[in-house]
Each structure stands twice: as structure tokens, then as C-alpha cells.
Protein backbone atom coordinates (compact mmCIF):
# COMPACT_ATOMS: atom_id res chain seq x y z
CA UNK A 1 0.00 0.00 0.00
CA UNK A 2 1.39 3.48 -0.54
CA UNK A 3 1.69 6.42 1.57
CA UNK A 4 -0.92 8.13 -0.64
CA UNK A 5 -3.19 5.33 -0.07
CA UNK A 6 -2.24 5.28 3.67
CA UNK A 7 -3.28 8.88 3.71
CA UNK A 8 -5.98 8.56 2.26
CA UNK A 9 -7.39 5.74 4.54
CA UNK A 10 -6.47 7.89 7.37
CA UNK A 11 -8.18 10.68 6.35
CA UNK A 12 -11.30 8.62 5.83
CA UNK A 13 -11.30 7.05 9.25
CA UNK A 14 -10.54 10.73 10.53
CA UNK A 15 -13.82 11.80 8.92
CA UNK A 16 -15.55 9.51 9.97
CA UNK A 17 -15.05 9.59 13.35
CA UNK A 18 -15.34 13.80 12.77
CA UNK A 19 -18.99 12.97 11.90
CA UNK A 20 -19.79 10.33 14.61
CA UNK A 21 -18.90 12.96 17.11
CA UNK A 22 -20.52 15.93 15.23
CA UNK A 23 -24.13 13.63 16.07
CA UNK A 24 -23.01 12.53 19.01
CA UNK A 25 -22.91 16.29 20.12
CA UNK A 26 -26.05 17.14 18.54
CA UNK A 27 -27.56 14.60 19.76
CA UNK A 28 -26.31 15.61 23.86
CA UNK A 29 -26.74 18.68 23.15
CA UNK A 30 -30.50 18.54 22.22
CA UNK A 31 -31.10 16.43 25.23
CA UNK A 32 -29.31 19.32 27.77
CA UNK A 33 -31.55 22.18 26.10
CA UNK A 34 -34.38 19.98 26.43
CA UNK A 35 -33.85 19.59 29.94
CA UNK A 36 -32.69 23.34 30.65
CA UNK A 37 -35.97 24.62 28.86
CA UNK A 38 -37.66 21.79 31.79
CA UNK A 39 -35.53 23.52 34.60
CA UNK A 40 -36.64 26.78 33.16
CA UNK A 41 -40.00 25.66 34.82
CA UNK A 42 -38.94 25.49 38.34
CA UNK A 43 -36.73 28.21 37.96
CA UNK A 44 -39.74 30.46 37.42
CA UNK A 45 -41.16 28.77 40.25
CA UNK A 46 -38.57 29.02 42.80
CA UNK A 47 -38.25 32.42 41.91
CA UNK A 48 -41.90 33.03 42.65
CA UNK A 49 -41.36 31.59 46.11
CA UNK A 50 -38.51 33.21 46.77
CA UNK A 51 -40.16 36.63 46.33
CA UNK A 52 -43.25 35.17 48.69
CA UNK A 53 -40.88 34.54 51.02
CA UNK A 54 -39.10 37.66 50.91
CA UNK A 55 -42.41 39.85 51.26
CA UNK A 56 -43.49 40.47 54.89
CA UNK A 57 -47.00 40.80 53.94
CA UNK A 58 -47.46 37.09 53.07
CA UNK A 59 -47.17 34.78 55.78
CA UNK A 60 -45.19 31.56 54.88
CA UNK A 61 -44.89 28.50 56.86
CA UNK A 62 -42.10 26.48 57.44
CA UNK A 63 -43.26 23.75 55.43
CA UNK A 64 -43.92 25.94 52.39
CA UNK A 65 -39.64 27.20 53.12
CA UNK A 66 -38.89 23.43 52.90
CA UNK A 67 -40.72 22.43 49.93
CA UNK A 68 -39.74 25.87 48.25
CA UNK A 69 -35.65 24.32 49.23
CA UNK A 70 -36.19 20.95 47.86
CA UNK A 71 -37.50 22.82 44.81
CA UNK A 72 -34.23 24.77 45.07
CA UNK A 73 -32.05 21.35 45.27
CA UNK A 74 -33.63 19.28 42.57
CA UNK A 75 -32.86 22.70 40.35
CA UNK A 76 -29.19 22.57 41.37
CA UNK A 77 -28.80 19.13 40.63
CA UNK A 78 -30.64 19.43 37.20
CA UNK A 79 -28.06 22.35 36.62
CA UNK A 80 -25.21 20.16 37.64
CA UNK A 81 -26.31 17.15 35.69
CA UNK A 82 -26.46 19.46 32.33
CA UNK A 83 -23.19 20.85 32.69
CA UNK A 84 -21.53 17.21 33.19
CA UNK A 85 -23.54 16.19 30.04
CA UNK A 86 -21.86 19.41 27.97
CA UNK A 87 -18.47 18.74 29.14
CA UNK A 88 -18.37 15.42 28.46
């Protein structure tokens, strides 16, 4: 086989490979919008709490400050598991 030949085998693996990755990220990344435009939801949400909680003229419980942290902690961990996905 010659170098050209060589070359030219290596340049086909290389592309194909290129491509495999180029879906491969497409693919990830389509998942981590999907679930950022999900999070998106309870962001809006713990936001809205957040500013209940902050006003003195509504009276919150401490039950409604837990579930309004949990919220808080399944968001972080949504965030978290996105960012893992786009680095990888």
C-alpha cells in the first residue's frame, strides 16, 4: 500500500469519526436544552417563592420554606447534571 493510499485511509477514518462525534454532540446537546428549557419551569417557580418569602405581607410556613428548598435542590442538581452532560 502506498503512503498516498495510507493517507488517504487515514483521512477517511478521521472523517468519519469527525462525523460520529458531530451527532453525538447534537444529539447531547439537544437532550441538555431539552432539559434546561424543563428547569426553566422550576426556575420560574422558585423564583416566585422566593419573592413570597421575601415579602413580609405574606405569611409563609415552614413547610412551604422546605418544599420551596427541595424545589431549590432538585434545580441545582438538574443544573449540575447538564453541565456534566456538555463537558463530556
Amino acid at each position: 500500500m502506498s503512503i498516498q493510499n495510507e493517507f488517504e485511509n487515514l483521512l477517511n477514518k478521521l472523517n468519519t469519526e469527525r462525523e460520529e462525534l458531530q451527532l453525538k454532540l447534537h444529539l447531547a446537546s439537544l437532550e441538555a436544552k431539552d432539559e434546561f428549557e424543563q428547569a426553566e419551569q422550576h426556575w420560574q417557580q422558585i423564583k416566585q417563592k422566593a419573592t413570597e418569602i421575601a415579602d413580609d405581607s405574606i405569611e409563609t410556613s415552614d413547610d412551604f420554606i422546605a418544599k420551596a428548598k427541595i424545589v431549590g435542590e432538585e434545580l441545582k442538581e438538574t443544573y449540575q447534571r447538564i453541565a456534566k452532560r456538555l463537558a463530556e
